[in-house]
Protein backbone atom coordinates (compact mmCIF):
# COMPACT_ATOMS: atom_id res chain seq x y z
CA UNK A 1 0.00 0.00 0.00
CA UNK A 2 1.21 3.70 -1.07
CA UNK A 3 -0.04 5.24 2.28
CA UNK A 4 1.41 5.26 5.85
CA UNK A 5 -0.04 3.79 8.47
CA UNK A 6 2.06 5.14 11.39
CA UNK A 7 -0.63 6.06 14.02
CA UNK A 8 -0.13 9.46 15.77
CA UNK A 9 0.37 9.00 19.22
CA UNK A 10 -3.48 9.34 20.94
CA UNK A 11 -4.84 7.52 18.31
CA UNK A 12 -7.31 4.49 19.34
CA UNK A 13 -6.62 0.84 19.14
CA UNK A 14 -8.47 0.53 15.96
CA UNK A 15 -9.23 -3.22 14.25
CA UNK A 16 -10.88 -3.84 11.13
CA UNK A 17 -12.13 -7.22 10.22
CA UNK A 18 -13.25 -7.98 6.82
CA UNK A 19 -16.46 -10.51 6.61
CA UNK A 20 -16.99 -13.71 4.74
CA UNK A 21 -19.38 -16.39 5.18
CA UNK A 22 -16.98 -18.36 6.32
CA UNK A 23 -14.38 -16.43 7.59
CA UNK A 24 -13.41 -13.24 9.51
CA UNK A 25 -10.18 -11.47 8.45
CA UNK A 26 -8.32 -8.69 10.91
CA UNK A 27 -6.15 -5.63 10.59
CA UNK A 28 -4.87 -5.24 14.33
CA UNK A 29 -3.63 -2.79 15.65
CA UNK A 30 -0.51 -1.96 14.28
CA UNK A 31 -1.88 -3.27 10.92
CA UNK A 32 1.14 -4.71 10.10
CA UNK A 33 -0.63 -7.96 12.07
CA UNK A 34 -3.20 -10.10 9.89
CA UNK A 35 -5.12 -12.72 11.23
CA UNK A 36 -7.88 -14.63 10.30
CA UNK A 37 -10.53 -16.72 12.17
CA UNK A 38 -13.82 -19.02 11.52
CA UNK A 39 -16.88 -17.28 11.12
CA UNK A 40 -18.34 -19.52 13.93
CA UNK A 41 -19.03 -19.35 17.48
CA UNK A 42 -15.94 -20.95 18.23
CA UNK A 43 -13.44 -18.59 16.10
CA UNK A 44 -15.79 -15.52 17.23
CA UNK A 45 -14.90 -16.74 20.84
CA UNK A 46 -11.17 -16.38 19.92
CA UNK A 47 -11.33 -13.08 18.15
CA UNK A 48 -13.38 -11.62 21.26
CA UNK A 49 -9.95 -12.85 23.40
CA UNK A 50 -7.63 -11.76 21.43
CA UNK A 51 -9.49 -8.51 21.19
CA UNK A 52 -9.67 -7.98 24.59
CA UNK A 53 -6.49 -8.56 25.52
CA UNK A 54 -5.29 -6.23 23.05
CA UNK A 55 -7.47 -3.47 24.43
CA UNK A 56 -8.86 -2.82 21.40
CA UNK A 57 -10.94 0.40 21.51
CA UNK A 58 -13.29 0.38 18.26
CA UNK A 59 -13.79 -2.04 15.96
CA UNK A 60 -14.72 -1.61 12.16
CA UNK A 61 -16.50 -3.45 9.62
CA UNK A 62 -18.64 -3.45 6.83
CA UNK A 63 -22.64 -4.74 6.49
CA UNK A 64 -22.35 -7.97 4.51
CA UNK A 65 -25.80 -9.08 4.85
CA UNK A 66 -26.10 -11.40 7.38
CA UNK A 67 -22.56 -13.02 8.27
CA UNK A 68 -21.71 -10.35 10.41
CA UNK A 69 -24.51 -9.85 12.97
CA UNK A 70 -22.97 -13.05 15.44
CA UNK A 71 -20.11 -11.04 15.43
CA UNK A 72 -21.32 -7.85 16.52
CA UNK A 73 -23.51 -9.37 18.79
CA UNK A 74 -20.79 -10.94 20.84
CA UNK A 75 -18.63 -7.68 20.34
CA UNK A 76 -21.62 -5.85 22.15
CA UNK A 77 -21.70 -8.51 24.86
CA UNK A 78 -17.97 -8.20 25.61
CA UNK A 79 -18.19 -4.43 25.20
CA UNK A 80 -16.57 -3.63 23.14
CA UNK A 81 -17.38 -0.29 20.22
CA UNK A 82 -18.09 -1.62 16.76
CA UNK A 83 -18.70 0.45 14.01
CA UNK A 84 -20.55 -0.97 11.28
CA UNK A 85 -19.63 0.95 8.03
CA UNK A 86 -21.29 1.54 4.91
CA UNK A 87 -19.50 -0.18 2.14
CA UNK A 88 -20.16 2.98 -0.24
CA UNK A 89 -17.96 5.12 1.85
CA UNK A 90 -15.06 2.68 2.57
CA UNK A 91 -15.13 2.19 -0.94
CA UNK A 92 -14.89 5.72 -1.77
CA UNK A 93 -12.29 6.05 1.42
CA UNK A 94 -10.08 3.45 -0.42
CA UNK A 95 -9.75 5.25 -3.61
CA UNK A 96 -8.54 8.18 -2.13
CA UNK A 97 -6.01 6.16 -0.70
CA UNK A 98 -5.51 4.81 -4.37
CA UNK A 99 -5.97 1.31 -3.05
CA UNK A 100 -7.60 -0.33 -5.87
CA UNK A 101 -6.60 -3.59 -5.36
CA UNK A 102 -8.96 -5.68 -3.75
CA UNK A 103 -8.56 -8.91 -1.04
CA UNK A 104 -9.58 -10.03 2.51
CA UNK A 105 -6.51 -8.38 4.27
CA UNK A 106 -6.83 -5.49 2.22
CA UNK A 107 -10.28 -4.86 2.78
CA UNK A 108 -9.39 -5.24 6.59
CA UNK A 109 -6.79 -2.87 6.14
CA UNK A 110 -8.72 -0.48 4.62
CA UNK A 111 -11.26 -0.95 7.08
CA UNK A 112 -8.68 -0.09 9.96
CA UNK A 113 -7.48 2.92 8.04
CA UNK A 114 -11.08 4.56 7.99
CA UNK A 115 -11.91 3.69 11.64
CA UNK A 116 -8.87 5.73 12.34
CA UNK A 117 -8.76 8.52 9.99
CA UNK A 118 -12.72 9.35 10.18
CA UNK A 119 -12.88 8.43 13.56
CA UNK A 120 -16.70 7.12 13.40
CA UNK A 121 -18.96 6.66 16.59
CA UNK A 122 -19.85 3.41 17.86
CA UNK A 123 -22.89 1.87 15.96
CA UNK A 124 -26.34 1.45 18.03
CA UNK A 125 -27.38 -1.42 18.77
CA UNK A 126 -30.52 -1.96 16.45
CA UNK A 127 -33.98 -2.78 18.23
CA UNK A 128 -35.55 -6.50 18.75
CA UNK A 129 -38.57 -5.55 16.62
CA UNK A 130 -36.59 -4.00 13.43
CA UNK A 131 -34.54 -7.53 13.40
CA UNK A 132 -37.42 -9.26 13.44
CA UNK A 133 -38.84 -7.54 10.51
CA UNK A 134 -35.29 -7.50 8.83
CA UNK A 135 -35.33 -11.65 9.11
CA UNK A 136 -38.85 -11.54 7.93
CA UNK A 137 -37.68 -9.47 4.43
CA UNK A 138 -34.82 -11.34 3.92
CA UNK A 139 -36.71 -14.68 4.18
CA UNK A 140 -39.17 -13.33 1.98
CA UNK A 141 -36.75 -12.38 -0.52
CA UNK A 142 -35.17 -15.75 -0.46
């Protein structure tokens, strides 16, 4: 990548995980660090450790649909800020960074990047009954 991604000192302990069906991909801290885990209750479970111990302080990632909503769930159970990002704008983020080439780490990278440099809020939680509707669409669609 043609950009720096030094962090000024005060900056937050930003991670951005890019989502697949089957797999979560993360940009820790330093973004130098790549990981990847299952996108399953088990590799969730190990993200959410490693994440904590790491003191992570916001977490970004994109809507995909539905793979990521286990995820944010159990990020909002171990407290910890996620940001949930419109793809449009990390899209549009990642040109200006002239980052046009496209993969899991990457997109995690990228991901990292904008949670630091736009410094967005914490996403709230969405209510039971707008879900439930949500599931309802999506089923309907299917």
């Amino acid at each position: 990548m043609e950009y720096n991604t030094n962090c000024p000192s005060g900056t937050k302990k930003v991670v951005g995980i890019d989502v697949a069906k089957d797999e979560l991909v993360g940009s820790l801290v330093n973004g130098l660090q790549c990981l990847r885990w299952s996108n399953s209750s088990g590799g969730i479970k190990k993200l959410i450790k490693r994440l904590l111990r790491s003191k992570v302080e916001l977490v970004v990632l994109e809507c995909t649909g539905r793979h990521e909503r286990a995820l944010v769930a159990a990020l909002r159970y171990a407290e910890i800020p996620v940001h949930l990002a419109h793809a449009k704008s990390v899209r549009n983020f990642a040109k200006v960074l002239r980052q046009n080439a496209k993969s899991d780490p990457i997109d995690a990278e990228v991901l990292r990047l904008y949670g630091i440099k736009m410094t967005p809020e914490p996403t709230p939680d969405t209510p039971s009954e707008v879900k439930e509707l949500q599931d309802l669409i999506a089923r309907r669609e299917d």
